[in-house]
Protein backbone atom coordinates (compact mmCIF):
# COMPACT_ATOMS: atom_id res chain seq x y z
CA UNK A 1 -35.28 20.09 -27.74
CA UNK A 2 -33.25 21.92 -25.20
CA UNK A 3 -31.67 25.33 -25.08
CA UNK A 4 -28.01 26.38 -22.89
CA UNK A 5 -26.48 29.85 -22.37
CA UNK A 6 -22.94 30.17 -22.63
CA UNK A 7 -20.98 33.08 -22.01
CA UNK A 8 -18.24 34.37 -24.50
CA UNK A 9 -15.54 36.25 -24.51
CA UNK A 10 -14.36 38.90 -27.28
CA UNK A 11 -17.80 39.82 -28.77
CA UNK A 12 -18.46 43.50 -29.71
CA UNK A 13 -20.31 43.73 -32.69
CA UNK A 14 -22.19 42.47 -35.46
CA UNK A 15 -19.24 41.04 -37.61
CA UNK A 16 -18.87 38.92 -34.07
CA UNK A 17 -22.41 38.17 -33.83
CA UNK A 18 -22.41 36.68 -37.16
CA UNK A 19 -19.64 35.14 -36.77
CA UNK A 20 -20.12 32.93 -33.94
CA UNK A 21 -23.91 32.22 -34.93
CA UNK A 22 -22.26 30.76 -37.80
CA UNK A 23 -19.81 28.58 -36.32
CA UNK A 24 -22.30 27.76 -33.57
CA UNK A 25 -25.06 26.88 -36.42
CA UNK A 26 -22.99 24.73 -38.47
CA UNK A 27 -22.95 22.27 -35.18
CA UNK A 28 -24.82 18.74 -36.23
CA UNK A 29 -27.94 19.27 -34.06
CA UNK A 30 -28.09 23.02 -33.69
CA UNK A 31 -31.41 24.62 -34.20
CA UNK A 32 -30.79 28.12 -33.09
CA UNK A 33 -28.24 30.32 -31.91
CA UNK A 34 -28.79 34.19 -30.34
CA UNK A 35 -26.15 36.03 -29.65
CA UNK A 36 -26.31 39.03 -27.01
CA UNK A 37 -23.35 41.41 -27.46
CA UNK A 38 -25.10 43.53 -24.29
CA UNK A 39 -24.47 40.80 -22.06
CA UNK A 40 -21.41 38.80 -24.05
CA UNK A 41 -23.98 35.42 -23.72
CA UNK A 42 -24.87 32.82 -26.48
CA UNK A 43 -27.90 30.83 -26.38
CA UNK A 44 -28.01 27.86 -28.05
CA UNK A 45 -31.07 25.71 -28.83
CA UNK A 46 -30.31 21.80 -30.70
CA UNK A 47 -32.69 19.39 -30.92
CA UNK A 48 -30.12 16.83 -29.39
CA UNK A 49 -27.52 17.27 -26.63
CA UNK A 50 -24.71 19.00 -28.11
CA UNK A 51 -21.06 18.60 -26.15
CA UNK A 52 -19.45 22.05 -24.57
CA UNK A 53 -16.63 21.13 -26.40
CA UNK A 54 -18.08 21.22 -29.69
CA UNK A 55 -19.34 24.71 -28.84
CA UNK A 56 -16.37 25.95 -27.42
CA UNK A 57 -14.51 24.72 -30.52
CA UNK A 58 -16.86 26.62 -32.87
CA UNK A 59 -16.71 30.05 -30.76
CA UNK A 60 -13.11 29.62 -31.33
CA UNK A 61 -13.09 29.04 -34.73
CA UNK A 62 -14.97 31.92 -34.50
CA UNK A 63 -12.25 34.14 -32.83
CA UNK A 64 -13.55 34.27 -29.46
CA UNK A 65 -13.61 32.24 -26.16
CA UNK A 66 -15.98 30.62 -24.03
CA UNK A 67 -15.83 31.36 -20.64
CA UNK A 68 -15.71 28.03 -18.39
């Protein structure tokens, strides 16, 4: 099990914390997602590799962008 850090653009509040932790969560693999509006970063924890495109697809599903 391995955890990543992305950073994301957008985020300002709770409706967009939930949002993209439940995008993020519904990944195949995904164990745990925290979101920090303070610092606009999403950490990620899966019990598999996950592919950054998979993520960035489900932040913007979400509404927001991850930042390369």
């Amino acid at each position: 099990m391995g955890s990543t850090t992305f950073q994301v653009s957008g985020m300002t509040c709770a409706h967009c914390q939930h949002a993209v932790t439940a995008e993020i969560s519904a990944i195949d693999g995904v164990e745990s997602v925290d979101v920090d509006l303070a610092s606009g970063t999403v950490t990620g924890t899966a019990a598999r590799p996950v592919d950054r495109a998979d993520i960035a697809q489900a932040v913007d599903e979400a509404g927001y962008t991850l930042v390369p």
